[in-house]
Each structure stands twice: as structure tokens, then as C-alpha cells.
Protein backbone atom coordinates (compact mmCIF):
# COMPACT_ATOMS: atom_id res chain seq x y z
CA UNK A 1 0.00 0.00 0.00
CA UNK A 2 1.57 3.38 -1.24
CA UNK A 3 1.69 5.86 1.86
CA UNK A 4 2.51 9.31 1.87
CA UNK A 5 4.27 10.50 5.39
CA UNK A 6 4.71 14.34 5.80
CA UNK A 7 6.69 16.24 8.07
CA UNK A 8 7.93 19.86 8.70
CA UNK A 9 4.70 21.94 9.57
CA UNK A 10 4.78 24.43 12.35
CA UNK A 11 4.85 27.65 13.69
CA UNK A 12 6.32 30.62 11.57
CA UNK A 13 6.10 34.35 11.99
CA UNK A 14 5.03 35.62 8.74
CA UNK A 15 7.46 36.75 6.10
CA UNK A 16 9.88 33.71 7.42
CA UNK A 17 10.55 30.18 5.87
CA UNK A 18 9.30 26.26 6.44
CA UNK A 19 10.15 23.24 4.60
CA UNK A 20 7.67 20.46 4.28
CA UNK A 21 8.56 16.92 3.40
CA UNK A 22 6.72 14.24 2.17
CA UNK A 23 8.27 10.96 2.16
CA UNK A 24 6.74 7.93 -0.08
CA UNK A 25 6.61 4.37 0.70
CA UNK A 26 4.95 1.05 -1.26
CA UNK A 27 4.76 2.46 -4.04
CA UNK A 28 7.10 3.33 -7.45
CA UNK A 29 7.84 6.86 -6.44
CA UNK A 30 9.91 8.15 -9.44
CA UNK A 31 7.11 7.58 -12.21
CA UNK A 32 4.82 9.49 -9.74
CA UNK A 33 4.15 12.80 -10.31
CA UNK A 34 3.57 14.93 -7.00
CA UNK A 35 1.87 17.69 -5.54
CA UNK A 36 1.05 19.91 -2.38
CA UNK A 37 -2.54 21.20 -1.88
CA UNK A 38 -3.54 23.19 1.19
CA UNK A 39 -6.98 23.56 2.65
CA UNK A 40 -7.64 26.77 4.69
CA UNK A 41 -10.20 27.52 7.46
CA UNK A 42 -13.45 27.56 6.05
CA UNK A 43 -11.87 27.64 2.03
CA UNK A 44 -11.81 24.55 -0.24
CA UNK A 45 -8.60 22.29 -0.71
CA UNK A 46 -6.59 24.38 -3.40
CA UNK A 47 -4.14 23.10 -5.16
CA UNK A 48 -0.60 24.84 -4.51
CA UNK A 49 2.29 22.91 -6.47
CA UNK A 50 3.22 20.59 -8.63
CA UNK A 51 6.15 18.49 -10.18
CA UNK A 52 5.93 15.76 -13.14
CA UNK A 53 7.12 12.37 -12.61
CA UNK A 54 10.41 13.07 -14.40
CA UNK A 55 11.05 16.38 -11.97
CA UNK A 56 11.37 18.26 -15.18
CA UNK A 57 8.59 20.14 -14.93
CA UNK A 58 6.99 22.69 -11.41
CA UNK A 59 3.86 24.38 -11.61
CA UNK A 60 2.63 27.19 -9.30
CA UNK A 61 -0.89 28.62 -7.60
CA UNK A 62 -0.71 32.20 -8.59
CA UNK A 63 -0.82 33.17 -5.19
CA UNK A 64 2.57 31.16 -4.25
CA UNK A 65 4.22 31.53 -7.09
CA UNK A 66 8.00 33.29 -6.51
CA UNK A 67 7.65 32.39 -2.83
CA UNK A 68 7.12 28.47 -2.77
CA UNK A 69 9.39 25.95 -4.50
CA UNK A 70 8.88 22.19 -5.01
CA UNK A 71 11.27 19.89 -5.65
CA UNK A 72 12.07 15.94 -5.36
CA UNK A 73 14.89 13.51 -4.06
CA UNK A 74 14.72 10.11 -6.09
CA UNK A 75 17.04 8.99 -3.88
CA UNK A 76 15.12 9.74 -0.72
CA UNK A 77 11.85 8.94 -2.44
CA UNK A 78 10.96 12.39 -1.20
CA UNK A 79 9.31 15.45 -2.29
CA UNK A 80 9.76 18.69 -0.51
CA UNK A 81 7.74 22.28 -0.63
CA UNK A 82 9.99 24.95 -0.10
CA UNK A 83 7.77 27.90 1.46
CA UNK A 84 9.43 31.55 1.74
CA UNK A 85 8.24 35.06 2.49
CA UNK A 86 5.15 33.36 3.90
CA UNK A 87 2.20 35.10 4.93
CA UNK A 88 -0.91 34.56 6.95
CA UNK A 89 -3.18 33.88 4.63
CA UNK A 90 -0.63 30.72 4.19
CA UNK A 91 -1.71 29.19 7.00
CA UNK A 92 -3.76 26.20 6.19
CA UNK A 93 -3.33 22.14 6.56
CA UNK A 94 -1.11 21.27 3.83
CA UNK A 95 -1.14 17.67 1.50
CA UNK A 96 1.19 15.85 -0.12
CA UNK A 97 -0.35 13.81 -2.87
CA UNK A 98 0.62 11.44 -5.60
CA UNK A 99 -0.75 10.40 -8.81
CA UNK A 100 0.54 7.15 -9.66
CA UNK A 101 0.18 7.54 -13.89
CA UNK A 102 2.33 10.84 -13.84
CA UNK A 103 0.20 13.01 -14.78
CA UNK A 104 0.31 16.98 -15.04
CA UNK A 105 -2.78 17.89 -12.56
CA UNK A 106 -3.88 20.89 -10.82
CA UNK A 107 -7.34 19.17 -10.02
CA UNK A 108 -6.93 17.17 -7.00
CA UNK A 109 -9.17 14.12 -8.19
CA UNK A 110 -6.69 13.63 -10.17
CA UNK A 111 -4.52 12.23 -7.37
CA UNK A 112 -4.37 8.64 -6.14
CA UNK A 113 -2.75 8.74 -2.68
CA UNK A 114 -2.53 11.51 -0.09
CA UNK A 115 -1.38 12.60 2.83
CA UNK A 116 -2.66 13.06 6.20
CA UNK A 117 -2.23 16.83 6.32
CA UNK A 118 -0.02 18.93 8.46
CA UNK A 119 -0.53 21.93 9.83
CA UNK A 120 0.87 25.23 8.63
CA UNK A 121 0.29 28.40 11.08
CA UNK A 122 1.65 31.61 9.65
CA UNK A 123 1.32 34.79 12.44
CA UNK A 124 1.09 37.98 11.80
């Protein structure tokens, strides 16, 4: 059974940095392609980035764009979100998820296997 394990949410004054990790397991992680959606209080699950199976290709939410990088270790079996300048309206429970035929997806049903969340608190 593929699992998704995330780590690295927290506590950050706004305007500073966090690193989430998602490490995959049971699964064929580098013809995955991966992705990070967040889900704020009261707001829908949003997507928020996304890498292709071969890690040649990111895409961006508007909203994160020049702030949030994501990236992936092979090696590790690993993907990571990169979150800078943050700001409040950041905070949210964040998601790793995988879509096991590769795909290029901003639509989150198009994801196979997910996380269970962690939390992201951004202060003011």
C-alpha cells in the first residue's frame, strides 16, 4: 500500500521560511508525479504545487508563485515544498499527494494517494 508520510509543519512568523517533506513508501515513487494542496479555514482544498514524474517540470498557484518551490529527491523517495516570504493567509493544513500515472494535474481528483495533512500556522 503506497503511503505518503509528511513532516515539517509548524509555527512561523510571517514573512519567514518552512520546509515540508513528504516521504513515499509502497509504491514506485519516481514515475509518480507529486503535488502539495492546502486547505484553509473555512476555504476549499486548493491546489498549490506541482512536479511531473520526471522532476522536469513545477507548476505554481498564482498566489505562491516566486515564494514556494517544489522539488524531489529520487534517492530519498521524497518530495519537498519549499515555502518563503510566507504570509498569513498561508496558513492552512497542507497535502502531499501522488498520482501514480504521472500526470500533469492541478485538479486534486486527479490524485491517487494523499497525505494526512499537516498543519501550517503563519502569524502575523
Amino acid at each position: 500500500q503506497v503511503q505518503l508520510v509528511e513532516s515539517g509543519g509548524g509555527l512561523v512568523q510571517a514573512g519567514g521560511s518552512l520546509r515540508l517533506s513528504c516521504a513515499a513508501s509502497g509504491g514506485t515513487f519516481s514515475r509518480y508525479a507529486m503535488g502539495w494542496f492546502r486547505q484553509g479555514p473555512g476555504k476549499e482544498r486548493e491546489f498549490v504545487a506541482g512536479i511531473r514524474w520526471s522532476g522536469g517540470s513545477t507548476y505554481y498557484q498564482d498566489s505562491v508563485k516566486g515564494r514556494f518551490t517544489i522539488s524531489r529527491d529520487y534517492a530519498k523517495n521524497t518530495q519537498y515544498l519549499q515555502m518563503n516570504s510566507l504570509k498569513p493567509e498561508d496558513t492552512a493544513v497542507y497535502y502531499c499527494a501522488a498520482d501514480r500515472w504521472g500526470r500533469e494535474s492541478q485538479v486534486s481528483t486527479s490524485y491517487d494517494y494523499w497525505g494526512q495533512g499537516t498543519q501550517v500556522t503563519v502569524s502575523s
